[in-house]
Protein backbone atom coordinates (compact mmCIF):
# COMPACT_ATOMS: atom_id res chain seq x y z
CA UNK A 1 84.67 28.54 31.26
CA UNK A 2 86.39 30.19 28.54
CA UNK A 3 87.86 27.05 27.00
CA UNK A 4 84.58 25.73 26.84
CA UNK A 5 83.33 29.38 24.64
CA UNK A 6 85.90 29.42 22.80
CA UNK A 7 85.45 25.32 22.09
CA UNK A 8 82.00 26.01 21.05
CA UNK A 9 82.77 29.51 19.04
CA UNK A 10 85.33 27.58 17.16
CA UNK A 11 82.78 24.60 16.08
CA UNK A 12 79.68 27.11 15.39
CA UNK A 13 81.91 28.94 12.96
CA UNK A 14 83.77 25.90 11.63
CA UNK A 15 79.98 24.57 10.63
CA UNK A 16 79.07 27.94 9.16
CA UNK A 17 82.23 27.78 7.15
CA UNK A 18 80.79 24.16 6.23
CA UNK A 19 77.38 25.38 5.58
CA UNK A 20 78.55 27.93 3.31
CA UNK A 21 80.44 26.33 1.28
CA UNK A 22 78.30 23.67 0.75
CA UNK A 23 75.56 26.19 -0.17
CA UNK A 24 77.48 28.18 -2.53
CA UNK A 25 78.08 25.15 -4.96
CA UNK A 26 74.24 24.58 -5.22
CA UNK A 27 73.66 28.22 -6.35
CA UNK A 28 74.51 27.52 -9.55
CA UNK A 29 72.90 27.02 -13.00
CA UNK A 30 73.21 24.19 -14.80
CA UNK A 31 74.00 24.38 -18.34
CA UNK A 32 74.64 22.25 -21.24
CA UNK A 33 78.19 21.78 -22.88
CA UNK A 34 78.70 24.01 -25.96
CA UNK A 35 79.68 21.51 -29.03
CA UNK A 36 83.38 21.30 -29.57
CA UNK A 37 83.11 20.63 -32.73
CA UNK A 38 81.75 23.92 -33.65
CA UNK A 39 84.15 25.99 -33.71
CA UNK A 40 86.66 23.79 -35.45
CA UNK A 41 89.80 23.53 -32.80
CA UNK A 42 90.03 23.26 -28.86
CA UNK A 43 91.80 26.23 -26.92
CA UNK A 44 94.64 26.54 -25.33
CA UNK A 45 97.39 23.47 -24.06
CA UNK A 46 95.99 21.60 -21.45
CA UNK A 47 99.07 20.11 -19.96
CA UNK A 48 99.91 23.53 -19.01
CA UNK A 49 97.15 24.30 -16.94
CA UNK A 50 98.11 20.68 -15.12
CA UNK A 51 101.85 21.64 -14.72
CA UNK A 52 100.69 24.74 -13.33
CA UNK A 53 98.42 23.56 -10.65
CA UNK A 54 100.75 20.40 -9.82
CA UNK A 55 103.35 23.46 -8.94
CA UNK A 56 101.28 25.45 -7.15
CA UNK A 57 100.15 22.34 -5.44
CA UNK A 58 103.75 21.15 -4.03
CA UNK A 59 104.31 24.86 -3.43
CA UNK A 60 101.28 24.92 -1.11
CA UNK A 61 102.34 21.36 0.12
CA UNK A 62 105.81 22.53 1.34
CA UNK A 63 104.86 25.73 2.73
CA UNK A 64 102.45 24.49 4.84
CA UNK A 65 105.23 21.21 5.51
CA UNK A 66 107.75 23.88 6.93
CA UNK A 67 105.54 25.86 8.90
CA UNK A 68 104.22 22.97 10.36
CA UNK A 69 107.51 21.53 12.00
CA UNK A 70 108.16 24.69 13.91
């Protein structure tokens, strides 16, 4: 009996999670793109921001790799 609870506790909060999530995306507000034009030059290096999160990324990726052969 508590195998089956804790099978059902497990998939009522894994589709709240789902719910959630889902939800909090729609809650947003729409808005047009400001010109880029406008102000003359873009912001910022871009590639950076993509080096960054392809680290992070493969960090994440062998973290969860070593824990996972344990």
């Amino acid at each position: 009996m508590n195998a089956n609870r804790r099978r059902w506790t497990l998939a009522i909060a894994a589709g709240m999670l789902a719910l959630g999530l889902g939800l909090s995306g729609a809650t947003g507000v729409a808005r047009a793109q400001e010109d880029p034009g406008a102000e003359g030059a873009s912001e910022g290096r871009p590639l950076d921001g993509y080096a960054g999160t392809c680290i992070l990324a493969a960090l994440a990726v062998f973290i969860i790799g070593k824990s996972a052969r344990r």
